[in-house]
Protein backbone atom coordinates (compact mmCIF):
# COMPACT_ATOMS: atom_id res chain seq x y z
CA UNK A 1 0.00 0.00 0.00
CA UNK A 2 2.72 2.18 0.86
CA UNK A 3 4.52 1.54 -2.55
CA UNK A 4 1.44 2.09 -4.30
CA UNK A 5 0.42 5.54 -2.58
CA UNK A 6 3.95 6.60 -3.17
CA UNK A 7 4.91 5.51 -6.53
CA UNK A 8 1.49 4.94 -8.21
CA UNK A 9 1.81 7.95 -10.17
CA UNK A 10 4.70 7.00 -12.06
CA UNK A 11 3.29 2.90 -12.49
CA UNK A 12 0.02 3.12 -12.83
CA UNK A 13 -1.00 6.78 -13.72
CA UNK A 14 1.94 7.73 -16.30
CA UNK A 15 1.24 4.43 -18.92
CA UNK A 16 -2.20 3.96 -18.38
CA UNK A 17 -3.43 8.04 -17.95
CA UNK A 18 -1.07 8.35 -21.26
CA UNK A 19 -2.96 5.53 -23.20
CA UNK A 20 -6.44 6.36 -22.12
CA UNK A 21 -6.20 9.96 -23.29
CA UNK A 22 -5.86 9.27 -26.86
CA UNK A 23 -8.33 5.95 -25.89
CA UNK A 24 -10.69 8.67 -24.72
CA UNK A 25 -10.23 11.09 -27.55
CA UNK A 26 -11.21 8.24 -30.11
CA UNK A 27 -13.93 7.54 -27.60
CA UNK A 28 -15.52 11.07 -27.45
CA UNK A 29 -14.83 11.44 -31.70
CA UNK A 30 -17.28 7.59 -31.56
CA UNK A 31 -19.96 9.33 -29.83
CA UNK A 32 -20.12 12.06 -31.79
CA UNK A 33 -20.38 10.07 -34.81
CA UNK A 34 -22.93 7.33 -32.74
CA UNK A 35 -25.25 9.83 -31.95
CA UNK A 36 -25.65 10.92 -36.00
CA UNK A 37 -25.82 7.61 -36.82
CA UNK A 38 -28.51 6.79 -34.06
CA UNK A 39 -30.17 9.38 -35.20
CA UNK A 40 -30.71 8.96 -39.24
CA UNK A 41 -30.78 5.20 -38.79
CA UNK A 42 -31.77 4.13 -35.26
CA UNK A 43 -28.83 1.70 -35.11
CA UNK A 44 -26.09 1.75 -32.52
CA UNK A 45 -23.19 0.02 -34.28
CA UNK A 46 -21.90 -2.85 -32.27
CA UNK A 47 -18.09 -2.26 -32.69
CA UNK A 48 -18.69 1.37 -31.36
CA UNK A 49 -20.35 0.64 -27.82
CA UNK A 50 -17.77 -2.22 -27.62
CA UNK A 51 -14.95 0.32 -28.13
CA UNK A 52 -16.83 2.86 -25.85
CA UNK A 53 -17.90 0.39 -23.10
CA UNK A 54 -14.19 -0.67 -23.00
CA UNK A 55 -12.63 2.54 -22.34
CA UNK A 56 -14.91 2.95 -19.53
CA UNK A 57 -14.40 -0.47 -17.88
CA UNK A 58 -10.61 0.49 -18.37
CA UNK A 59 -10.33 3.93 -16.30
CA UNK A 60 -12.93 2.70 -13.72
CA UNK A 61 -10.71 -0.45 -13.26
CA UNK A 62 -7.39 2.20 -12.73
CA UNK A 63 -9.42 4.08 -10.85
CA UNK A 64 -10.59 1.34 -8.62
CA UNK A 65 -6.78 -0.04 -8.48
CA UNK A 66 -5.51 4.21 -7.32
CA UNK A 67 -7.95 4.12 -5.25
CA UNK A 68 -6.94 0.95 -3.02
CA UNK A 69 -10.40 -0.79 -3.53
CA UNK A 70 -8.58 -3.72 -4.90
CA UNK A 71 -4.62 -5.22 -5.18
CA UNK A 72 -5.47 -6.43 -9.13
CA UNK A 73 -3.28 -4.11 -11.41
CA UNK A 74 -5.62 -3.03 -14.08
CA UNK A 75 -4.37 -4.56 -17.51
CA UNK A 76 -4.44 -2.40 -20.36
CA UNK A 77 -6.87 -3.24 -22.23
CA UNK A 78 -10.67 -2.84 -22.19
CA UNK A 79 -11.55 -6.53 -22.44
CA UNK A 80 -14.01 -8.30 -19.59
């Protein structure tokens, strides 16, 4: 606990924060686009919301991990 609260930053925050910005850049671009496409033909596509859904489950797993609620290092990736 005492490693993580004093190093975290630099192994957990630096590689994942620096992957998950451009992760959530592509996300925000994909929702964007989703809600257009929602719009003119009712259809969420699939590959979207999986891509979405991912980067989601991804920071709320780091943030779970910084925030000491569990001794699993997050893996980088959004996979289940």
């Amino acid at each position: 606990m005492l490693l993580r609260t004093l190093f975290g930053f630099f192994y957990v925050v630096l590689p994942h924060g620096f992957l998950l910005i451009f992760r959530t850049i592509g996300s925000v671009v994909l929702q964007f686009l989703a809600w257009w496409v929602v719009l003119f033909t009712a259809n969420y596509p699939k590959n979207w919301h999986e891509f979405n859904v991912g980067t989601i489950r991804w920071s709320t797993r780091v943030n779970i991990y910084m925030s000491f609620m569990t001794d699993d290092y997050p893996p980088f990736s959004g996979k289940p």
